[in-house]
PDB file of N, CA and C in Angstrom:
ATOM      1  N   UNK A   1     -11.534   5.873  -0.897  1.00  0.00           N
ATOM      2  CA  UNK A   1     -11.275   4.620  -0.228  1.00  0.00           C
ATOM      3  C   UNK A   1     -12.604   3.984   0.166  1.00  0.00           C
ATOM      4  N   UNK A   2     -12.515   2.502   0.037  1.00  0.00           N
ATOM      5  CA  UNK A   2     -13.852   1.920   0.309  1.00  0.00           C
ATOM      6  C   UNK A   2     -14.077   2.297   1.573  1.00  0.00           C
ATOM      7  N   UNK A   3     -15.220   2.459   2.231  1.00  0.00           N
ATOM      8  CA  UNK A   3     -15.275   2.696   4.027  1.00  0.00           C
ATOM      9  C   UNK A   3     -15.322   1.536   4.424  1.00  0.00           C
ATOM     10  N   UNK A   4     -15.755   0.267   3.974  1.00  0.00           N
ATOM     11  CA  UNK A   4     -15.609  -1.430   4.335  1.00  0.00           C
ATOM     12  C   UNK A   4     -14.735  -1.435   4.471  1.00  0.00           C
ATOM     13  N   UNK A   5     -13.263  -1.403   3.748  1.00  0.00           N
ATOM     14  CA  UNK A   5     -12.015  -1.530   3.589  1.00  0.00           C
ATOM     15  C   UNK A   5     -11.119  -0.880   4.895  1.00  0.00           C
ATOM     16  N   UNK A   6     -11.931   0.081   5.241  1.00  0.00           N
ATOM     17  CA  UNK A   6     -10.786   0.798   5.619  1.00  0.00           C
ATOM     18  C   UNK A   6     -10.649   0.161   7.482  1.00  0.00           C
ATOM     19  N   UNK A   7     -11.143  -0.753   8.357  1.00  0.00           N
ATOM     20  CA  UNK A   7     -10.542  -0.725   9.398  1.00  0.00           C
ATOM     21  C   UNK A   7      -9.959  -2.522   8.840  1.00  0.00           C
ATOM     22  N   UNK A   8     -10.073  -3.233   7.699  1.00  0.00           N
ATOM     23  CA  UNK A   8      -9.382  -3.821   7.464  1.00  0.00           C
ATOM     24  C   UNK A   8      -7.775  -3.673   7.600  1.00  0.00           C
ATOM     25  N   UNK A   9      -7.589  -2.601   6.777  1.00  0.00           N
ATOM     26  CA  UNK A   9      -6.105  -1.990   6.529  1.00  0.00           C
ATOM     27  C   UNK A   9      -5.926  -0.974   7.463  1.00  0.00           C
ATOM     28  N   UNK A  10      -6.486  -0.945   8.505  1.00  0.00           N
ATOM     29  CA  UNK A  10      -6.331  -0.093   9.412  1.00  0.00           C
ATOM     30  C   UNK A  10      -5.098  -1.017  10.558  1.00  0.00           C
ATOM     31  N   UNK A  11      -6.185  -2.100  10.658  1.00  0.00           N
ATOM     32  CA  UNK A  11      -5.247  -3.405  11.351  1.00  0.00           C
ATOM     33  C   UNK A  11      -4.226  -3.917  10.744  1.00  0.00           C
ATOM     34  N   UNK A  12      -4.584  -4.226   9.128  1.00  0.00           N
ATOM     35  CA  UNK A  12      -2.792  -4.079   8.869  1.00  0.00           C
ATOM     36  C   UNK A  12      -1.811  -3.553   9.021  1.00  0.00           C
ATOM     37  N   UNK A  13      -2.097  -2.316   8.721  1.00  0.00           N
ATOM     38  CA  UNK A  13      -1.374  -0.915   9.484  1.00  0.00           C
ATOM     39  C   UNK A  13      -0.735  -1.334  10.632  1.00  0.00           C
ATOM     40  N   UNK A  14      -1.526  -1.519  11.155  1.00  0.00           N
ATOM     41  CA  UNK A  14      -0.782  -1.604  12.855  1.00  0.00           C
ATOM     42  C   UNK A  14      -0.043  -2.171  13.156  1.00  0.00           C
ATOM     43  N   UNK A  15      -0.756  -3.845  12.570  1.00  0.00           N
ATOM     44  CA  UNK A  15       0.186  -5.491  12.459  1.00  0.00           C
ATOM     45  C   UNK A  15       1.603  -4.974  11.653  1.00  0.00           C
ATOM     46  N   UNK A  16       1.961  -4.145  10.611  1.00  0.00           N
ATOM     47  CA  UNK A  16       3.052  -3.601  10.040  1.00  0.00           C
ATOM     48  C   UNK A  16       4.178  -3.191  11.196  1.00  0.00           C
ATOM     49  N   UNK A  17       3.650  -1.938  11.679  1.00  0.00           N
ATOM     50  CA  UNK A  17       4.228  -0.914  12.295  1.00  0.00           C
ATOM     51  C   UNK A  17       4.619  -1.633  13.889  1.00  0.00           C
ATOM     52  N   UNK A  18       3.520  -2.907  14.289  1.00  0.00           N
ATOM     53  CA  UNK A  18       4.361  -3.492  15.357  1.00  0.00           C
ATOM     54  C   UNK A  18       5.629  -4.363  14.680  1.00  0.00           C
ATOM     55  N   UNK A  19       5.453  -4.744  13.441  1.00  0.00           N
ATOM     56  CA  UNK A  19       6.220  -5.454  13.002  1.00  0.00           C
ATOM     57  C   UNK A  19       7.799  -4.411  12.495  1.00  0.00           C
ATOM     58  N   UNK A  20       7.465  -3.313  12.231  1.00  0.00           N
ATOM     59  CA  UNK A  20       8.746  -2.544  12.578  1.00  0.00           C
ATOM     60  C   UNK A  20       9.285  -2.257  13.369  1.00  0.00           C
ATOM     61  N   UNK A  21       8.739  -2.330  14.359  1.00  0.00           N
ATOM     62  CA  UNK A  21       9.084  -1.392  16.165  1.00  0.00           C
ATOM     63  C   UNK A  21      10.141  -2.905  16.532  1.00  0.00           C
ATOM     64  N   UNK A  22       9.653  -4.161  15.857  1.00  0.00           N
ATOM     65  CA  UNK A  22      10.662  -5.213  16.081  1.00  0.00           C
ATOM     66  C   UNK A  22      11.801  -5.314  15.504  1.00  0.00           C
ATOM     67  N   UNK A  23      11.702  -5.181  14.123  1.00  0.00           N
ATOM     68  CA  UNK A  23      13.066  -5.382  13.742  1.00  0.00           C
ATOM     69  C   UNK A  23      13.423  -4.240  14.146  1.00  0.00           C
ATOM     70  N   UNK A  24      13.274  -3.147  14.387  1.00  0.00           N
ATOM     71  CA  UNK A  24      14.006  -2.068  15.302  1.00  0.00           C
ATOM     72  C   UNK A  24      15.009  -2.386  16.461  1.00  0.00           C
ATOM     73  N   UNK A  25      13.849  -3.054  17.512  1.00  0.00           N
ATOM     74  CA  UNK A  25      13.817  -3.824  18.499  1.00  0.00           C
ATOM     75  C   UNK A  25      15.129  -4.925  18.171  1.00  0.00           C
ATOM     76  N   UNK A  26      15.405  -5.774  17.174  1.00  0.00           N
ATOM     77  CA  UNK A  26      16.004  -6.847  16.659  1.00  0.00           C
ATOM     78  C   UNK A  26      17.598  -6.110  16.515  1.00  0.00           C
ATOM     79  N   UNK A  27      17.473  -5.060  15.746  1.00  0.00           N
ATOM     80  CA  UNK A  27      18.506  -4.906  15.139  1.00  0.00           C
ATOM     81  C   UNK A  27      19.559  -3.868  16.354  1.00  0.00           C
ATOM     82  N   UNK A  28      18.665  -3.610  17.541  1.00  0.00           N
ATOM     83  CA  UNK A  28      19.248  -2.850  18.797  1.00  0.00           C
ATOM     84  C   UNK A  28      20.079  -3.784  19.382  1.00  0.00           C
ATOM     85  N   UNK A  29      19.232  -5.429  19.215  1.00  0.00           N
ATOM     86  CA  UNK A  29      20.376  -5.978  20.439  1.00  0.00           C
ATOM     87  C   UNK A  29      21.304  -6.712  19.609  1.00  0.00           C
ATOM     88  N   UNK A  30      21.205  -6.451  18.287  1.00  0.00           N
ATOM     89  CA  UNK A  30      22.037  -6.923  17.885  1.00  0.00           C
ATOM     90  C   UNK A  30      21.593  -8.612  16.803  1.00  0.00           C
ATOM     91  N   UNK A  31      20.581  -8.405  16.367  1.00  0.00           N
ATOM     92  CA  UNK A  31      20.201  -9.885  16.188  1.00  0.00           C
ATOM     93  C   UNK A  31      21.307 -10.261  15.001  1.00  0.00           C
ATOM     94  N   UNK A  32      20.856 -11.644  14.505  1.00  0.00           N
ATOM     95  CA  UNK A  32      21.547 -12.221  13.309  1.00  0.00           C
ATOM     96  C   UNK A  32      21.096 -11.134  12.429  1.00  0.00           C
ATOM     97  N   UNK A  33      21.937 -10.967  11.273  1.00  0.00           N
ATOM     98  CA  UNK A  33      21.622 -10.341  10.124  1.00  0.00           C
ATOM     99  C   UNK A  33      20.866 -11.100   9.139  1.00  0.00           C
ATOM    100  N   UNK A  34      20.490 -12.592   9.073  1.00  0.00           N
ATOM    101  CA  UNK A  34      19.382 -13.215   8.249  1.00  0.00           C
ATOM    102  C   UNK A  34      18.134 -12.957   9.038  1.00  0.00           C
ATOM    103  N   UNK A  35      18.456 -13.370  10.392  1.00  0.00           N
ATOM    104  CA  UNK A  35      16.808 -13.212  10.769  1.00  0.00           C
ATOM    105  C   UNK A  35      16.353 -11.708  10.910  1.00  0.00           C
ATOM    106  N   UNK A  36      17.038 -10.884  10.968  1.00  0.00           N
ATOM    107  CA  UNK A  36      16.904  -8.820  10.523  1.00  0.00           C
ATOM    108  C   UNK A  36      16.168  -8.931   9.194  1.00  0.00           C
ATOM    109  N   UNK A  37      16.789  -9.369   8.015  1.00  0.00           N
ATOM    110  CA  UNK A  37      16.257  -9.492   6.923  1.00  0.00           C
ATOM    111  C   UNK A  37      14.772  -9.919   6.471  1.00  0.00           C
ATOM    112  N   UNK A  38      14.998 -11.263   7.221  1.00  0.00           N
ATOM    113  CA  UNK A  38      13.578 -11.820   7.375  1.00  0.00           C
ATOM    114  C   UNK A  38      12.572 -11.414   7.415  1.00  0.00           C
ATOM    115  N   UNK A  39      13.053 -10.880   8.464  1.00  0.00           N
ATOM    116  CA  UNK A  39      11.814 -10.188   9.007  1.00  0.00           C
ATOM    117  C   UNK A  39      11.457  -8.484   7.929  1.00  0.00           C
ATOM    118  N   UNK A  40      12.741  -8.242   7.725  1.00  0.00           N
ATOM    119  CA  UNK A  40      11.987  -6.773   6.846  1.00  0.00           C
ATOM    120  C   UNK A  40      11.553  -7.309   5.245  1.00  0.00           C
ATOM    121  N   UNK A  41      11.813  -8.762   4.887  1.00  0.00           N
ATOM    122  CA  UNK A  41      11.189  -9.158   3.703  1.00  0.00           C
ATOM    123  C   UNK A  41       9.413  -9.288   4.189  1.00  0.00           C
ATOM    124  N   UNK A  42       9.633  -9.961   5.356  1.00  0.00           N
ATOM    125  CA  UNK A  42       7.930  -9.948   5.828  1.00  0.00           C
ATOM    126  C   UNK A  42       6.950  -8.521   5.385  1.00  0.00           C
ATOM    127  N   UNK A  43       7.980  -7.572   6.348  1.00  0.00           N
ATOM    128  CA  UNK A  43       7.173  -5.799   6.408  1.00  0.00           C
ATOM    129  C   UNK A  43       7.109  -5.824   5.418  1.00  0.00           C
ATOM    130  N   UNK A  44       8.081  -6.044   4.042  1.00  0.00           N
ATOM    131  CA  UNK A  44       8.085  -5.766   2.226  1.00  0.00           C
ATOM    132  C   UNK A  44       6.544  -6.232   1.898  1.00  0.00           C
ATOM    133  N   UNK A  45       6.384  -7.585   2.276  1.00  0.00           N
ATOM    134  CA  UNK A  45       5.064  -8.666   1.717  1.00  0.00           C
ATOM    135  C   UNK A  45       4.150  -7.569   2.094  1.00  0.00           C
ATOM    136  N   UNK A  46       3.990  -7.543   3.625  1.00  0.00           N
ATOM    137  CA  UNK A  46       2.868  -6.561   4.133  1.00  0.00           C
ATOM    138  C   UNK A  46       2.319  -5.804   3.494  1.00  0.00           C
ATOM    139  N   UNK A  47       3.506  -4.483   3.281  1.00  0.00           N
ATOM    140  CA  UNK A  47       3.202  -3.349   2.486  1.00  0.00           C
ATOM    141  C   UNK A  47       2.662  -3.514   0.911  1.00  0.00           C
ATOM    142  N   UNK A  48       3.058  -4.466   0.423  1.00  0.00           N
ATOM    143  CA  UNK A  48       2.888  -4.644  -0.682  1.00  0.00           C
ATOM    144  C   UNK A  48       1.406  -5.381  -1.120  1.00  0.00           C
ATOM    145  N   UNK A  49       1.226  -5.732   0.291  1.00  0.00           N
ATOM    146  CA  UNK A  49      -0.476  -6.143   0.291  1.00  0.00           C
ATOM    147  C   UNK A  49      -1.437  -5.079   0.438  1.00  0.00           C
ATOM    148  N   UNK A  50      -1.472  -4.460   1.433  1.00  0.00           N
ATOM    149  CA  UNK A  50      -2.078  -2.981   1.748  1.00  0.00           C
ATOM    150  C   UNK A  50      -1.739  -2.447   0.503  1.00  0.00           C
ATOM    151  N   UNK A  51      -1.043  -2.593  -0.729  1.00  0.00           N
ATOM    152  CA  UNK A  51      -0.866  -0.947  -1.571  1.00  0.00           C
ATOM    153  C   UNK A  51      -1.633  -1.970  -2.618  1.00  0.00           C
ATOM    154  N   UNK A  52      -1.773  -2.980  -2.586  1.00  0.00           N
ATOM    155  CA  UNK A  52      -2.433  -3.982  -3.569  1.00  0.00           C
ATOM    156  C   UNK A  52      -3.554  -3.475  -3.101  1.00  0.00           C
ATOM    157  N   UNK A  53      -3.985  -3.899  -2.066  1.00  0.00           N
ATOM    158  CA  UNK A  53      -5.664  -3.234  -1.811  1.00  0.00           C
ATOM    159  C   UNK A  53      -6.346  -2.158  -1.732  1.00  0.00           C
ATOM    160  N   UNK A  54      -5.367  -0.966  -1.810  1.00  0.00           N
ATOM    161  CA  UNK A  54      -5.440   0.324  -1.464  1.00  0.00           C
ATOM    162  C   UNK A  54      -5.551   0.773  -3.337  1.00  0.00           C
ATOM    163  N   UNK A  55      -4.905   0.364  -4.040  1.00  0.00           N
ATOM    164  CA  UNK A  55      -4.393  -0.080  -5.827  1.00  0.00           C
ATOM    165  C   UNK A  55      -6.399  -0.311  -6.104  1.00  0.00           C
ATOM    166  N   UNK A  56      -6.528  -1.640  -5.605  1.00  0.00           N
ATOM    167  CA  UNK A  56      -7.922  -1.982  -6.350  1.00  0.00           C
ATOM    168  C   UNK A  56      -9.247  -1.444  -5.348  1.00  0.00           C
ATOM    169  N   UNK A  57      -9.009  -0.891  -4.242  1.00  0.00           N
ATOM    170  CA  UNK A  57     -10.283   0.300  -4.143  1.00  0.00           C
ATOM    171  C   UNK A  57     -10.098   1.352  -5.313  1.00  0.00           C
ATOM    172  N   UNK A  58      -8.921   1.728  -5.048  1.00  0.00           N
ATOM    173  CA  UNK A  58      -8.920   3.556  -5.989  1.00  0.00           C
ATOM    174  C   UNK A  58      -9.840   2.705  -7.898  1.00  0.00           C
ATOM    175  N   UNK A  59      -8.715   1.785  -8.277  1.00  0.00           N
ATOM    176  CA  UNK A  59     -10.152   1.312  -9.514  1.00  0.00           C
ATOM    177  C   UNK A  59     -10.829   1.211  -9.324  1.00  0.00           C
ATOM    178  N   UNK A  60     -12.051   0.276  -8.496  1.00  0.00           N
ATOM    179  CA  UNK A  60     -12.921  -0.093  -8.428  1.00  0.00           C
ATOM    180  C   UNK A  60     -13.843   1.509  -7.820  1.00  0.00           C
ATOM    181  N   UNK A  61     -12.851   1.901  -7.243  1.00  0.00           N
ATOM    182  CA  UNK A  61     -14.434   3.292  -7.018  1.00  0.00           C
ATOM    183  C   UNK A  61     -13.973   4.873  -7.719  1.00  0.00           C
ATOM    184  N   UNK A  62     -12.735   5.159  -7.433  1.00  0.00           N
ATOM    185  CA  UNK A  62     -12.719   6.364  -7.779  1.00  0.00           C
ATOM    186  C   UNK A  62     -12.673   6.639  -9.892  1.00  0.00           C
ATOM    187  N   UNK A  63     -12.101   5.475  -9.678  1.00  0.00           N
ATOM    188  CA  UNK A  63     -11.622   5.025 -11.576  1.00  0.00           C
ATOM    189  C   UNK A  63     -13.058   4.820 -12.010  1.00  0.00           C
ATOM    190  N   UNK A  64     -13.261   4.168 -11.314  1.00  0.00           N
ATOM    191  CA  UNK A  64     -14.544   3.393 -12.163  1.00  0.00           C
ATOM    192  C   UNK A  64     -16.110   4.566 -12.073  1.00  0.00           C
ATOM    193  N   UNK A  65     -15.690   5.608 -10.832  1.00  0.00           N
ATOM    194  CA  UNK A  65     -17.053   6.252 -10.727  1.00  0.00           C
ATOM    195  C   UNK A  65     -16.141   7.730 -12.265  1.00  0.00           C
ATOM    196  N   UNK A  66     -14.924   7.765 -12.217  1.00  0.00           N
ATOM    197  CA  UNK A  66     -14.615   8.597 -13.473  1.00  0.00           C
ATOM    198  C   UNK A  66     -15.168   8.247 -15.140  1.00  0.00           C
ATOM    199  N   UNK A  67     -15.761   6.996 -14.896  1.00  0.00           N
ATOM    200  CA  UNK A  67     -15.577   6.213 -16.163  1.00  0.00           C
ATOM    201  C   UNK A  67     -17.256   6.767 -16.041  1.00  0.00           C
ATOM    202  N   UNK A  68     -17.875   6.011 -15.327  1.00  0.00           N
ATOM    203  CA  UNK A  68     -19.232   6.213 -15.070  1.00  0.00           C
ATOM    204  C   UNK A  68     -19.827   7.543 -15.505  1.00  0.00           C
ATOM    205  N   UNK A  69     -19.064   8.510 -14.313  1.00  0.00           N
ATOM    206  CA  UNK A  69     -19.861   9.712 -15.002  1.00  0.00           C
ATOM    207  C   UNK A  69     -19.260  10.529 -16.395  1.00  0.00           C
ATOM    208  N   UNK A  70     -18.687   9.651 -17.253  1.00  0.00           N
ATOM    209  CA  UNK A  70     -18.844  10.370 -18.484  1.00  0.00           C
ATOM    210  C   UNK A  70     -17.891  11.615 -18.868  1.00  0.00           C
ATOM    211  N   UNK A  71     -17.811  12.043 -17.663  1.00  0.00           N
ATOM    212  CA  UNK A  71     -16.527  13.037 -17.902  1.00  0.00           C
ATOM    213  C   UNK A  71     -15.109  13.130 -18.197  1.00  0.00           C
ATOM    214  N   UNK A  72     -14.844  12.962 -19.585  1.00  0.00           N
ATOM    215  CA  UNK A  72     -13.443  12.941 -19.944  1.00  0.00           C
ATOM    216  C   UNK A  72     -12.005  13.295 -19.097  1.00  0.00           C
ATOM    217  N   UNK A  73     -12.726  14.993 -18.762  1.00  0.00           N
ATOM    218  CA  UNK A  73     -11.650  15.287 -18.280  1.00  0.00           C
ATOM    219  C   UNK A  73     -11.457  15.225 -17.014  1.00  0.00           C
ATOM    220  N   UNK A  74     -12.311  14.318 -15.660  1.00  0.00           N
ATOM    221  CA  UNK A  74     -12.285  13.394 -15.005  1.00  0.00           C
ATOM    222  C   UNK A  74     -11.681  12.247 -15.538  1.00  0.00           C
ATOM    223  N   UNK A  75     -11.877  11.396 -16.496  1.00  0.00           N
ATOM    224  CA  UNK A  75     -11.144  10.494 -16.664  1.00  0.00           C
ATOM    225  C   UNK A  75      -9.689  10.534 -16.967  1.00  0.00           C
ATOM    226  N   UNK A  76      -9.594  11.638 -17.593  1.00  0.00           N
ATOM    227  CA  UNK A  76      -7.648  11.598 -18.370  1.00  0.00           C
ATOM    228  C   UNK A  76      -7.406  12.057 -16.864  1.00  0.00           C
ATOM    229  N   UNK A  77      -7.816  12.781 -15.721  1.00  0.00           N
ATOM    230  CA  UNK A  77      -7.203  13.543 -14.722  1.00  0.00           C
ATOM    231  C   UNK A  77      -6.725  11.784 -13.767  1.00  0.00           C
ATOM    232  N   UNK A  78      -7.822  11.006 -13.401  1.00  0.00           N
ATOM    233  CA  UNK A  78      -7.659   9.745 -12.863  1.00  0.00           C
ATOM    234  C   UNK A  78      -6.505   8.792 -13.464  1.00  0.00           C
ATOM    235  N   UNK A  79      -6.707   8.871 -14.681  1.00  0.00           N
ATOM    236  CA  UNK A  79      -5.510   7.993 -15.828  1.00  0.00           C
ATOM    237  C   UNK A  79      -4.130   8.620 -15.482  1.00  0.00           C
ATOM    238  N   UNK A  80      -4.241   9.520 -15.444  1.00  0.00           N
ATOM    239  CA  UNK A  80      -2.795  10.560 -15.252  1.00  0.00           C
ATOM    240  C   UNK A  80      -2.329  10.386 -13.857  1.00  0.00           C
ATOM    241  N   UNK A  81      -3.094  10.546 -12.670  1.00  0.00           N
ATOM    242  CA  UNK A  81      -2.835   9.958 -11.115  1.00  0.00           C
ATOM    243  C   UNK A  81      -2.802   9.023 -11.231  1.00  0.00           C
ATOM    244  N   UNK A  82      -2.819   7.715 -12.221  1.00  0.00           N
ATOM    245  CA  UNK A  82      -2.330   6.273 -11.909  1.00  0.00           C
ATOM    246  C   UNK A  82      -1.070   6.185 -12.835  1.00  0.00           C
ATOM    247  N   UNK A  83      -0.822   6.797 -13.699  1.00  0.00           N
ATOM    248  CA  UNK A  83       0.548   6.472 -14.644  1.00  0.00           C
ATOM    249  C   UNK A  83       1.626   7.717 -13.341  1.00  0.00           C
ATOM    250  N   UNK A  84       1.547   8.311 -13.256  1.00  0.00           N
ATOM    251  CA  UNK A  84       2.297   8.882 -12.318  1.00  0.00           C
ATOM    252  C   UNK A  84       2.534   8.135 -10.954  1.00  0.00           C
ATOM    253  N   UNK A  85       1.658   7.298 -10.703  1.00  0.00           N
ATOM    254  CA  UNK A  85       1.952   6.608  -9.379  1.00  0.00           C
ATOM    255  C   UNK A  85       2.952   5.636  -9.493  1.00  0.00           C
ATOM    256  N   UNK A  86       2.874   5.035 -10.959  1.00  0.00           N
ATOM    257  CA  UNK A  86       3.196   3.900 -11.837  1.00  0.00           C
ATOM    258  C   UNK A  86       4.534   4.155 -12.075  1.00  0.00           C
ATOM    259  N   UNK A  87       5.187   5.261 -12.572  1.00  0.00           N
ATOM    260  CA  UNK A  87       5.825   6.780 -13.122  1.00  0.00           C
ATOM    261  C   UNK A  87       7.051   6.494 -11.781  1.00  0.00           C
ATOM    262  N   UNK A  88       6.403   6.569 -11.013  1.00  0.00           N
ATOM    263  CA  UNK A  88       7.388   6.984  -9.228  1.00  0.00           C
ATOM    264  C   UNK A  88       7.581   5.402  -9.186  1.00  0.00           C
ATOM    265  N   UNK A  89       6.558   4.332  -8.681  1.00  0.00           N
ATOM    266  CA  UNK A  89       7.348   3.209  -8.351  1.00  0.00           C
ATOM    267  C   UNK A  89       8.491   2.735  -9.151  1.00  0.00           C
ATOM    268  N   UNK A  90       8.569   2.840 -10.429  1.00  0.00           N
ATOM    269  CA  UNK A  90       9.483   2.334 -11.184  1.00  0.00           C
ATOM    270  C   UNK A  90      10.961   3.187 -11.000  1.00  0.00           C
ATOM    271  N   UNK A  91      10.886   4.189 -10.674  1.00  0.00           N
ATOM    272  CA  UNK A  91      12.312   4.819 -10.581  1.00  0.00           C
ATOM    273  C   UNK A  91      13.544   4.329  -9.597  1.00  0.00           C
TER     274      UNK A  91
END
């Protein structure tokens, strides 16, 4: 993980997880069932930003330092932890 990166998505993190403790919060007292939704399409966006950025550190450093140093079987091992990641979301 980049170390720049990381109290970026640290605060997302958080901004998320208060944003769950609400619709938690929402769905205790009973809110509308569109604005419940709403709001967990928001947490969806969130997450899906953090795994976007979390996605292009792992290329940009761990992929790219596999490529760099030349080592094959570093590289098929990296290629193989991203088609498997790839592998799980789709199911």
């Amino acid at each position: 993980m980049d170390r720049e990166n990381k109290p970026k998505l640290m605060n997302r993190l958080s901004r998320i997880e208060g944003q769950v403790r609400g619709v938690a919060r929402m769905v205790d007292e009973g809110r509308y069932c569109i604005d419940v939704l709403t709001q967990l399409q928001a947490v969806k966006a969130a997450l899906v930003r953090v795994e976007t950025e979390m996605l292009r550190d792992h290329l940009s450093h761990c992929i790219e330092s596999a490529i760099v140093s030349g080592d094959a079987i570093e590289q098929r091992a990296k290629a193989n932890e991203l088609i498997t990641l790839l592998e799980r979301a789709n199911r």
